[in-house]
C-alpha atoms as a PDB file:
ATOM      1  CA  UNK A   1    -139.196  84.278 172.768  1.00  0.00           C
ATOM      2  CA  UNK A   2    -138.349  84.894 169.005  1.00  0.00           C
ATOM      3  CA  UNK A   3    -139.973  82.225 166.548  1.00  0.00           C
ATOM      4  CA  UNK A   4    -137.640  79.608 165.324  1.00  0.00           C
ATOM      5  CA  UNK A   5    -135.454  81.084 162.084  1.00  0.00           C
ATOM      6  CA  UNK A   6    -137.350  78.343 159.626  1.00  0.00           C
ATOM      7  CA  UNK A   7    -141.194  80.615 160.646  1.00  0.00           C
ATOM      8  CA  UNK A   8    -139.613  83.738 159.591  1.00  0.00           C
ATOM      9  CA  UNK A   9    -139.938  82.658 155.460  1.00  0.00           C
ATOM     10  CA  UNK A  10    -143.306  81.371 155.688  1.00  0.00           C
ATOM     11  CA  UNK A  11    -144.280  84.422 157.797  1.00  0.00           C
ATOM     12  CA  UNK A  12    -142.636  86.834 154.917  1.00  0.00           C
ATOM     13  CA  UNK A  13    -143.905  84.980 152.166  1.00  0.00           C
ATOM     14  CA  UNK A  14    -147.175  84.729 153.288  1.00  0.00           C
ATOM     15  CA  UNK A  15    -147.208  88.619 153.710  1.00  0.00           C
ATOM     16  CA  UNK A  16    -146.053  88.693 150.491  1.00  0.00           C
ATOM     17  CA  UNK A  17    -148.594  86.559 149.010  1.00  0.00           C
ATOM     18  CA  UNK A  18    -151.628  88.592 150.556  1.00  0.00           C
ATOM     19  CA  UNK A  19    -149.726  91.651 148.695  1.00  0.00           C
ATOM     20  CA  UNK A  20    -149.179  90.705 145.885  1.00  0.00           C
ATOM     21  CA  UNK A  21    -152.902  89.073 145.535  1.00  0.00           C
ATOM     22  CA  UNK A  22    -154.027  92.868 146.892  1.00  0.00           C
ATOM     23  CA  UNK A  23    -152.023  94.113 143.825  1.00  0.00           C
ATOM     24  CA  UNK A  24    -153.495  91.844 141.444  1.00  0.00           C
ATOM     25  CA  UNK A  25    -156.990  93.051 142.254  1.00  0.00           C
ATOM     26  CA  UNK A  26    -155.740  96.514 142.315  1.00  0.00           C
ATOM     27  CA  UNK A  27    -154.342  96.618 139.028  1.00  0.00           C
ATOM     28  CA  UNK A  28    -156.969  94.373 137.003  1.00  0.00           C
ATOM     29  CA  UNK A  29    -159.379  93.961 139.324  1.00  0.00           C
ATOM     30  CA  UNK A  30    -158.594  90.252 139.685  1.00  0.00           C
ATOM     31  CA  UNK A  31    -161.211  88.853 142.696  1.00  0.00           C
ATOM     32  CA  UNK A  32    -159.499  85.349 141.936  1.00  0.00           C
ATOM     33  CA  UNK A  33    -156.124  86.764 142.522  1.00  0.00           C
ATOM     34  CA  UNK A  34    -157.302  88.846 145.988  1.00  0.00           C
ATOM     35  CA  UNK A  35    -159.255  85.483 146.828  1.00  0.00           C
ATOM     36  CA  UNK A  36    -156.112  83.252 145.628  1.00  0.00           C
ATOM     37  CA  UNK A  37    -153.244  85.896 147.674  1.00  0.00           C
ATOM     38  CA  UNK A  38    -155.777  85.563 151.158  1.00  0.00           C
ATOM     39  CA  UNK A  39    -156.318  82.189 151.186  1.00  0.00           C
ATOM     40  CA  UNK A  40    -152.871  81.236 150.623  1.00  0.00           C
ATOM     41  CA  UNK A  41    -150.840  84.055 152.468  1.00  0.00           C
ATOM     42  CA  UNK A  42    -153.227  82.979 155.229  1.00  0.00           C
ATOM     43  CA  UNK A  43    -152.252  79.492 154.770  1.00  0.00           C
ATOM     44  CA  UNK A  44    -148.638  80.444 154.781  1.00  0.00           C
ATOM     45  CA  UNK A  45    -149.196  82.738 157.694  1.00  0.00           C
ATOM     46  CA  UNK A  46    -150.330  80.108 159.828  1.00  0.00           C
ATOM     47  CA  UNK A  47    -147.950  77.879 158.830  1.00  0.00           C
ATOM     48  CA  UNK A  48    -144.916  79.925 160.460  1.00  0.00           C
ATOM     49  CA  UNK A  49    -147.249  80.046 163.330  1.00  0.00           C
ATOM     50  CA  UNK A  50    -147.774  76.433 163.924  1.00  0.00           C
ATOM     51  CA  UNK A  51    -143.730  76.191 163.146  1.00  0.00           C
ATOM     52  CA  UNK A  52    -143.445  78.693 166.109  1.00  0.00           C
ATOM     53  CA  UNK A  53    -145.048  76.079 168.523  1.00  0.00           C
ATOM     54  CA  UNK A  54    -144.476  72.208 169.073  1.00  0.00           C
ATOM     55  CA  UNK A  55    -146.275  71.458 165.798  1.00  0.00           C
ATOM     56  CA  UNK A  56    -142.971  72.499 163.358  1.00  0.00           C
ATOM     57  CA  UNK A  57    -143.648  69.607 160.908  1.00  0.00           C
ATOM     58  CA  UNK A  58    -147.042  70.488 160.430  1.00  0.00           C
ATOM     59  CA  UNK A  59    -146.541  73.725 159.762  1.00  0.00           C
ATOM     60  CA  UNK A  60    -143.826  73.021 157.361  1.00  0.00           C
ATOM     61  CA  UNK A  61    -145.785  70.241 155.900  1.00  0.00           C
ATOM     62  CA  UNK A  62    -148.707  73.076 155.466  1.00  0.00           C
ATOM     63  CA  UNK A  63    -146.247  75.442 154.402  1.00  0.00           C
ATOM     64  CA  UNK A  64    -144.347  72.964 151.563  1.00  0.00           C
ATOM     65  CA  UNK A  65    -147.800  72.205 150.096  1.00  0.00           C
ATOM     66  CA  UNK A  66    -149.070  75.994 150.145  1.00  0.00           C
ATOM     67  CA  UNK A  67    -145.419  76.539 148.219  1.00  0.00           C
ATOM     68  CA  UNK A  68    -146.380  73.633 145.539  1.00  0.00           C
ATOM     69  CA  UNK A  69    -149.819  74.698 144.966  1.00  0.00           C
ATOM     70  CA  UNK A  70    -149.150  77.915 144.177  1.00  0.00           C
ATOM     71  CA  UNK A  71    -145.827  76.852 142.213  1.00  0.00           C
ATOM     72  CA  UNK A  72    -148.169  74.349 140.254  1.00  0.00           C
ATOM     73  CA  UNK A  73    -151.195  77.412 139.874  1.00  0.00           C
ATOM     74  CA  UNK A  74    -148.106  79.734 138.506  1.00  0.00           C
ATOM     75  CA  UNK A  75    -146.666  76.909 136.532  1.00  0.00           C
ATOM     76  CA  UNK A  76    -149.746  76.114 134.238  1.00  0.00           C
ATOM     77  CA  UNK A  77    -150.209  80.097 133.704  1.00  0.00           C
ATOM     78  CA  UNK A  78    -146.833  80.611 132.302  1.00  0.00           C
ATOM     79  CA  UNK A  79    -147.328  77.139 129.989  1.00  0.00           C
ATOM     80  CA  UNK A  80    -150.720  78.480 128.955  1.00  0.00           C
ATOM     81  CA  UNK A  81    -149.240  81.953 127.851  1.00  0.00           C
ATOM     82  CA  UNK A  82    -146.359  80.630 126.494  1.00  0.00           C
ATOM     83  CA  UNK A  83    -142.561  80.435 125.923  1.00  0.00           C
ATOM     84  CA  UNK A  84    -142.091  82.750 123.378  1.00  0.00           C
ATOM     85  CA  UNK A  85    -144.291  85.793 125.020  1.00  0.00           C
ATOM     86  CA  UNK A  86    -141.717  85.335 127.846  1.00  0.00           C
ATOM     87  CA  UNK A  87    -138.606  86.526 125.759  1.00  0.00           C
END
């Protein structure tokens, strides 16, 4: 049986996540942003598995605060660097 449609997003964005934290240590040989992109595309990961069993609100409860921690980690970056460097 197919997962329910609301696992598919935390599925893809957790894939995404462990990408894009690959990327980061890639590129500038970030270990915080490998360490950061595992542990929360993980997170995310699991999520859209517990969402594909009888636990959906845990997994979108773990799922909504994986989203606002890394929302609030992404947040504080852009107000430390700036608004004007963004333009």
């Amino acid at each position: 049986m197919a997962p329910p449609g609301s696992a598919h997003p935390a599925f893809s964005l957790g894939g995404l996540t462990i990408i894009g934290g690959a990327v980061g240590y890639f590129k500038k040989g970030s270990k915080a942003s490998l360490g950061a992109g595992l542990v929360c595309g993980s997170l995310l990961i699991g999520s859209g598995a517990m969402i594909s069993t009888d636990k959906q609100f845990e997994g979108h409860s773990l799922a909504a605060t994986t989203s606002g921690l890394m929302s609030a980690g992404m947040g504080q970056r852009y107000l430390k660097t700036g608004i004007e460097e963004s333009r």
